[in-house]
Protein backbone atom coordinates (compact mmCIF):
# COMPACT_ATOMS: atom_id res chain seq x y z
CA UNK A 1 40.68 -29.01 -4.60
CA UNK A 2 41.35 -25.05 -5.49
CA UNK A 3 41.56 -24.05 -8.42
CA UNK A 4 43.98 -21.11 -9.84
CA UNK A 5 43.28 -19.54 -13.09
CA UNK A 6 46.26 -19.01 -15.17
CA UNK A 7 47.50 -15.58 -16.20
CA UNK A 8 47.52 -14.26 -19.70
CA UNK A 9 51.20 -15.05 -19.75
CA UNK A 10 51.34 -18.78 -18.32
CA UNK A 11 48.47 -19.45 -21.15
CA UNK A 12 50.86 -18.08 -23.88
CA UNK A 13 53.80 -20.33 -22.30
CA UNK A 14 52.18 -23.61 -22.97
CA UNK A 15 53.48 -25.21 -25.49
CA UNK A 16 50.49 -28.83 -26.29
CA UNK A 17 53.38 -29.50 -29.41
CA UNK A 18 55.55 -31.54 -26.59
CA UNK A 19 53.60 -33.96 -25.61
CA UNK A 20 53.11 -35.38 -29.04
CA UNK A 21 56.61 -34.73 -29.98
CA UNK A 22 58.26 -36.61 -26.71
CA UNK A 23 55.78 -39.37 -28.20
CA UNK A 24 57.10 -39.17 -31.29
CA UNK A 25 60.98 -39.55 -30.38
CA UNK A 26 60.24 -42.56 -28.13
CA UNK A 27 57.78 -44.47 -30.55
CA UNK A 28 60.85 -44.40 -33.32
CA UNK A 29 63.23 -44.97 -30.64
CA UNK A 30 61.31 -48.63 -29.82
CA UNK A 31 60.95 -49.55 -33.08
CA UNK A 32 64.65 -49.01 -33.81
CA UNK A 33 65.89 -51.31 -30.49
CA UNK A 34 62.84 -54.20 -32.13
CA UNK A 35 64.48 -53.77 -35.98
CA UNK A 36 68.07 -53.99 -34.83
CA UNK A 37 66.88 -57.08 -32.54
CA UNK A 38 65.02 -58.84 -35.54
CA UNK A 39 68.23 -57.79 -37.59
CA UNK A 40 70.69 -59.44 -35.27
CA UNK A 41 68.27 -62.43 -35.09
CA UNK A 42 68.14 -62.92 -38.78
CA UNK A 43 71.54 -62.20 -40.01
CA UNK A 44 73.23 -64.82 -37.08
CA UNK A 45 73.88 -68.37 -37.28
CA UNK A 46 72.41 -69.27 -34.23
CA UNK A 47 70.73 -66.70 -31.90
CA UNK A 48 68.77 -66.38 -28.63
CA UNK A 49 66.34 -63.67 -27.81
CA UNK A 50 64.79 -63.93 -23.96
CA UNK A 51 62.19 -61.81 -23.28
CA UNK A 52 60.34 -60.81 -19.71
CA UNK A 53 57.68 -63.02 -18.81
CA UNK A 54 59.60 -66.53 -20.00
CA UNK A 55 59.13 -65.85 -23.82
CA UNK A 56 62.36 -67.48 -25.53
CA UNK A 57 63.13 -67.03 -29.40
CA UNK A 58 65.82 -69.00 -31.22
CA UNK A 59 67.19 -69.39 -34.46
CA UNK A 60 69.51 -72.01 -35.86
């Protein structure tokens, strides 16, 4: 495998903060869609949750 050393100017263009930030956004972003989920499943009558791999929840 070559190698290429970067130039002064493609070292200055990296940016490391994106990585974590992308991160960020989607952690909060799954943990939103599993509150409003528990939400729904609380605040109903009767409810069904299926989830992948044959897990079933239901309440009522």
């Amino acid at each position: 495998m070559n190698k290429i050393m970067l130039t002064e100017e493609e070292l200055v263009a990296i940016k490391p903060g994106d990585a974590i930030t992308l991160g960020a956004v989607l952690a909060i972003m799954a943990i939103a869609i599993l509150a409003i989920a528990v939400y729904k499943l609380f605040t109903s009558n009767e409810a069904i949750i299926k989830l992948p791999g044959g897990y079933q929840f239901s309440w009522g």
